[in-house]
N, C-alpha and C. Protein backbone atom coordinates (compact mmCIF):
# COMPACT_ATOMS: atom_id res chain seq x y z
N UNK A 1 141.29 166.09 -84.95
CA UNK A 1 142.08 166.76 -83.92
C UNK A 1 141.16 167.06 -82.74
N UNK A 2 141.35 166.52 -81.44
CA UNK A 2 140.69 166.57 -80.26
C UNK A 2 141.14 168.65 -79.70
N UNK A 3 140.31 168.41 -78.57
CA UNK A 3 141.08 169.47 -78.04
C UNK A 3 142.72 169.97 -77.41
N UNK A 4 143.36 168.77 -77.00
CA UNK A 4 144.46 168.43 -76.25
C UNK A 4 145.61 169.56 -77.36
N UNK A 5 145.40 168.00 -78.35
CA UNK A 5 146.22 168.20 -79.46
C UNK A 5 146.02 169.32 -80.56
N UNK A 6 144.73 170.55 -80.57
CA UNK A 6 144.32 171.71 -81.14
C UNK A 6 145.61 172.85 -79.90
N UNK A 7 145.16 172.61 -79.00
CA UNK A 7 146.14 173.62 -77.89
C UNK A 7 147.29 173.24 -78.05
N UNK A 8 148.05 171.91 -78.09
CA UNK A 8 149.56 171.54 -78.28
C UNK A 8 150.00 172.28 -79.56
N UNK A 9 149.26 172.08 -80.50
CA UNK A 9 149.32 173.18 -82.06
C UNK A 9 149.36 174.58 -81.76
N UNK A 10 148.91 175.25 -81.23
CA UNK A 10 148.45 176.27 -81.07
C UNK A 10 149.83 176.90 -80.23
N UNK A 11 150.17 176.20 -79.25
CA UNK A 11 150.81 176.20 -78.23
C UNK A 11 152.63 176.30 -79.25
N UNK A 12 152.48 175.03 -79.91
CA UNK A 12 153.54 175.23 -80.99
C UNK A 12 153.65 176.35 -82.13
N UNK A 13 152.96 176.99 -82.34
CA UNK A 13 153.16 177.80 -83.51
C UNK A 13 152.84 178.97 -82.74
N UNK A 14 152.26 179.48 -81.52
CA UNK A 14 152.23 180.74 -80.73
C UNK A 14 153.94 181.11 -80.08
N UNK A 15 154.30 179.92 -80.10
CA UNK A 15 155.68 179.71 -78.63
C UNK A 15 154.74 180.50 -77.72
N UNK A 16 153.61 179.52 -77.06
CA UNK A 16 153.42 179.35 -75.90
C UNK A 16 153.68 178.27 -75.29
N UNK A 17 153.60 178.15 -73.74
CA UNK A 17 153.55 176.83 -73.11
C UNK A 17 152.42 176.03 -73.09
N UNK A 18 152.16 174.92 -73.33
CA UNK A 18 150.49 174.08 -73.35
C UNK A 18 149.35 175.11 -72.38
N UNK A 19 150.09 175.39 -71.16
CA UNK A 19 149.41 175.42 -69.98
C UNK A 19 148.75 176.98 -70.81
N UNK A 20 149.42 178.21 -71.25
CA UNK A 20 149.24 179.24 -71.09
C UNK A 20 148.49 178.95 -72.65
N UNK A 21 148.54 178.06 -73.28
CA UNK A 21 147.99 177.61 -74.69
C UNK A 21 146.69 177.83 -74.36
N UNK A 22 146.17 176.56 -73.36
CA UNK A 22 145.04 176.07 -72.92
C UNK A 22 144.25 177.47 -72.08
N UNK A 23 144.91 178.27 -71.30
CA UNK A 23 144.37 179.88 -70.55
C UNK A 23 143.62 180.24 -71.95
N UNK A 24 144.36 180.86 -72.55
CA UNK A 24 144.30 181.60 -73.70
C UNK A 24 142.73 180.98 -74.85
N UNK A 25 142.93 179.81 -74.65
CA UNK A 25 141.72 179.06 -75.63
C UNK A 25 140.24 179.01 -74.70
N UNK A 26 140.65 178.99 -73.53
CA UNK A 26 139.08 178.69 -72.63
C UNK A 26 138.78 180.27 -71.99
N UNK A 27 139.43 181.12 -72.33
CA UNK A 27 138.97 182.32 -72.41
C UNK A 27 138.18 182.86 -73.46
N UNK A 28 139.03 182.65 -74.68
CA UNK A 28 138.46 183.01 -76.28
C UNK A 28 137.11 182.46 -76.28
N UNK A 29 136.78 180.59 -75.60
CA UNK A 29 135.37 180.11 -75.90
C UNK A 29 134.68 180.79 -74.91
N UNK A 30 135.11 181.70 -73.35
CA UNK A 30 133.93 181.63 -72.91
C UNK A 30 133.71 182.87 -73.26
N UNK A 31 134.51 183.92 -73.65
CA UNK A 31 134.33 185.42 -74.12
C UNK A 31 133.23 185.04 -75.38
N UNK A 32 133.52 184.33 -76.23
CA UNK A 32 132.69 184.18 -77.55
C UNK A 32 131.21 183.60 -76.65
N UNK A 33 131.29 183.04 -76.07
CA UNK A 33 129.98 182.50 -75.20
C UNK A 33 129.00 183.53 -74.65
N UNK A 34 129.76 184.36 -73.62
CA UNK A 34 128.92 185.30 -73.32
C UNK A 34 128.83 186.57 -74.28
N UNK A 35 129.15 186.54 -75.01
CA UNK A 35 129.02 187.49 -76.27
C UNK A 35 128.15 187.25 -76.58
N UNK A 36 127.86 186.10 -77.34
CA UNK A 36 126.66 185.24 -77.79
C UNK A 36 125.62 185.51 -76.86
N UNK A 37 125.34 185.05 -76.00
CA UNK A 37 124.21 185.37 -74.80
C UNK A 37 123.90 186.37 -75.03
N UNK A 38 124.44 187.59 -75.11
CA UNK A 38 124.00 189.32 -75.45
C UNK A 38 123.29 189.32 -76.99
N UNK A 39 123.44 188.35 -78.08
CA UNK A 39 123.00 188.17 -78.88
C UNK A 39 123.82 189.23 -79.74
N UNK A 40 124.74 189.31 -79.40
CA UNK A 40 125.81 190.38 -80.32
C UNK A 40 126.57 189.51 -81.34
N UNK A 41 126.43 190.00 -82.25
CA UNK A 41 127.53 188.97 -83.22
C UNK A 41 128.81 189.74 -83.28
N UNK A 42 129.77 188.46 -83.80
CA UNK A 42 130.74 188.99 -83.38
C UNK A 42 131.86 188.85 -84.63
N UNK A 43 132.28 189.63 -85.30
CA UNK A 43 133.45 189.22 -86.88
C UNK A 43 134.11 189.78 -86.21
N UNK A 44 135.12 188.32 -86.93
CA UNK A 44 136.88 188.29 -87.09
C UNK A 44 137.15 188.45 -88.28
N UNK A 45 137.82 189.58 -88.67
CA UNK A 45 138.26 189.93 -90.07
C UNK A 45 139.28 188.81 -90.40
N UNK A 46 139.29 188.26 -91.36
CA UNK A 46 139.56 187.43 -92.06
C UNK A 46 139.38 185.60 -91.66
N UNK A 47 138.48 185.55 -90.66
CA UNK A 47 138.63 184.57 -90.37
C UNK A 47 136.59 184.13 -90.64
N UNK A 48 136.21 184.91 -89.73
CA UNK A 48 134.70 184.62 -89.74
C UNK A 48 133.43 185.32 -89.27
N UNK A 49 132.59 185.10 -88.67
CA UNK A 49 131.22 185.48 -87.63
C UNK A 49 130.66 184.85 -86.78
N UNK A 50 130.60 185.07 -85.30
CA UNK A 50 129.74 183.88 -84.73
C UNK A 50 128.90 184.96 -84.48
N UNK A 51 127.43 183.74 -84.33
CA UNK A 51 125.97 184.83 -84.34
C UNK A 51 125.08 183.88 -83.54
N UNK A 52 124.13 184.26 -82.93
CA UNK A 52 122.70 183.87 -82.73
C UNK A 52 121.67 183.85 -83.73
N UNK A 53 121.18 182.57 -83.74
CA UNK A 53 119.74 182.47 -85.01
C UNK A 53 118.66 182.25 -84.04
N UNK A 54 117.90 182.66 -84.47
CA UNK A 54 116.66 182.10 -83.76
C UNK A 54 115.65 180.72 -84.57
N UNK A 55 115.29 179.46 -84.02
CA UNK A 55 115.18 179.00 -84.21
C UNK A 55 113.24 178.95 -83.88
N UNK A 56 112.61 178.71 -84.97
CA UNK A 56 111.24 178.93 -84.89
C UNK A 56 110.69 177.49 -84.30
N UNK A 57 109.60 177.43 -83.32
CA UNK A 57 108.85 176.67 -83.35
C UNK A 57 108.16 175.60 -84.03
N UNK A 58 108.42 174.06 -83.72
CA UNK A 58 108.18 172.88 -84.84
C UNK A 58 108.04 171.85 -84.12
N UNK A 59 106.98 170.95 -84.95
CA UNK A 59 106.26 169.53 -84.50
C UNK A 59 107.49 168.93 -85.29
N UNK A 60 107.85 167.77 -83.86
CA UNK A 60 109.24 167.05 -84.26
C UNK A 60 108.18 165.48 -84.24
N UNK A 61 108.84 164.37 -84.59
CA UNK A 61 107.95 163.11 -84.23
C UNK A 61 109.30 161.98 -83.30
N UNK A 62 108.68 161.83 -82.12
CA UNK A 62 109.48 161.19 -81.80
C UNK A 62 109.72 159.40 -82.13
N UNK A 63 111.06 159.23 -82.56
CA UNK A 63 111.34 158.35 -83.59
C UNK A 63 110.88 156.82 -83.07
N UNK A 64 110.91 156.86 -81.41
CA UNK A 64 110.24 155.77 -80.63
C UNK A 64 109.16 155.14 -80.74
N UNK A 65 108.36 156.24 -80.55
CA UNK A 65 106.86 156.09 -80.51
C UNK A 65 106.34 156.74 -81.68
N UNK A 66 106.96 157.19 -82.69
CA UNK A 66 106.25 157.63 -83.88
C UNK A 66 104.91 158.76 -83.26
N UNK A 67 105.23 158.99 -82.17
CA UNK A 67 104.53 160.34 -81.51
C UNK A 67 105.12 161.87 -82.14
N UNK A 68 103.94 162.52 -82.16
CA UNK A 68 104.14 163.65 -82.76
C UNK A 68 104.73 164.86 -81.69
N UNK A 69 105.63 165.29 -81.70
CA UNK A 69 106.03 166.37 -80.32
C UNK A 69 106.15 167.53 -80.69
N UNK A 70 105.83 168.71 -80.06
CA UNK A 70 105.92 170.03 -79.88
C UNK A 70 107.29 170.23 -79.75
N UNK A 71 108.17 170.66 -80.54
CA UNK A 71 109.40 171.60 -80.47
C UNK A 71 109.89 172.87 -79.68
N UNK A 72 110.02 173.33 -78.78
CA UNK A 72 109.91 174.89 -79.06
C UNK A 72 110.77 175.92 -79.55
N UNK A 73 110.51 176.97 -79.65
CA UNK A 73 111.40 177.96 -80.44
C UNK A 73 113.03 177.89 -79.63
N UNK A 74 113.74 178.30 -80.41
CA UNK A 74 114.93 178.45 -79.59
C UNK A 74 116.13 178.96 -80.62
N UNK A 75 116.81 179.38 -79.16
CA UNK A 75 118.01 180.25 -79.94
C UNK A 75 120.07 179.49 -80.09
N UNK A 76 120.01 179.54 -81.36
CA UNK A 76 121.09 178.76 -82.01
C UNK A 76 122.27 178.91 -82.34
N UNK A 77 123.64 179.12 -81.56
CA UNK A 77 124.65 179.74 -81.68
C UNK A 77 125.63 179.23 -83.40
N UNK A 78 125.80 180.58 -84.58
CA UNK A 78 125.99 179.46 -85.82
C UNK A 78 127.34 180.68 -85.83
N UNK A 79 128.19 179.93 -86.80
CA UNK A 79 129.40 180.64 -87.26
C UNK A 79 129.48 180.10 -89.05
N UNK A 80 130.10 181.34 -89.25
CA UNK A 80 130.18 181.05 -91.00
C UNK A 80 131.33 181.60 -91.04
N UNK A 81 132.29 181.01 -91.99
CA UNK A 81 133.72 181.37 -92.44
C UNK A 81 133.48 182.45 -93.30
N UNK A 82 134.53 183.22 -92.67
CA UNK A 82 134.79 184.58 -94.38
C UNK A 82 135.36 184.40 -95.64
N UNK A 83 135.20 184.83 -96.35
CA UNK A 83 135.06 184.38 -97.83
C UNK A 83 136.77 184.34 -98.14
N UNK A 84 137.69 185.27 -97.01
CA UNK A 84 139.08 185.36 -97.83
C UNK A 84 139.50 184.05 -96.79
N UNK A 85 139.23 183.43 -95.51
CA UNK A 85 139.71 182.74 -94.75
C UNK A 85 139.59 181.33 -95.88
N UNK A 86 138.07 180.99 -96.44
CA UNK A 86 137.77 179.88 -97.58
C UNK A 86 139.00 180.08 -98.75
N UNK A 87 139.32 181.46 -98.97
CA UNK A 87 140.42 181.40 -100.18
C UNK A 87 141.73 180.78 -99.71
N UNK A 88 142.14 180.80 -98.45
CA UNK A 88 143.24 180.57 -97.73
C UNK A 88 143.50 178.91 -98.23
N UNK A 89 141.86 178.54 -97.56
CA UNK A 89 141.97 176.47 -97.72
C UNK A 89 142.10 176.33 -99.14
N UNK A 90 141.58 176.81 -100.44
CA UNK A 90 141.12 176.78 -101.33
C UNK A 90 142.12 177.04 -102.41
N UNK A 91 143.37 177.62 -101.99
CA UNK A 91 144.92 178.21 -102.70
C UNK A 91 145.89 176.96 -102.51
């Protein structure tokens, strides 16, 4: 499922219109976005968590040149499902 057809769904089972489908969804990603940036995590009861990881510093090899490269640290936006949202798929 692309994005189009995630909002046409969404759009169908809200009784919204696509247009006010599509408002509604590119708000939610950029609110969750700059949330993220603050490094605030953020739970949805029954659904999940999105969080910031920090990602440590690492010699990567680049696959070209079989050269060895410096990585640097960095920060990793991750989400994990809640355990009753998994019972939902799982019933």
């Amino acid at each position: 499922m692309n994005k189009q057809q995630f909002i046409k769904a969404f759009a169908d089972k809200a009784q919204f219109t696509q247009k006010d489908a599509g408002i509604a969804f590119d708000a939610m990603v950029a609110t969750i976005a700059d949330t993220l940036k603050t490094e605030e995590k953020i739970q949805i009861a029954g659904f999940g968590t999105f969080e910031m990881k920090k990602r440590a510093a690492r010699e990567g090899i680049n696959p070209a040149t079989k050269e060895k490269v410096s990585i640097p640290a960095c920060n990793v936006p991750s989400f994990k499902f809640g355990n009753s949202f998994k019972d939902t798929l799982n019933s």
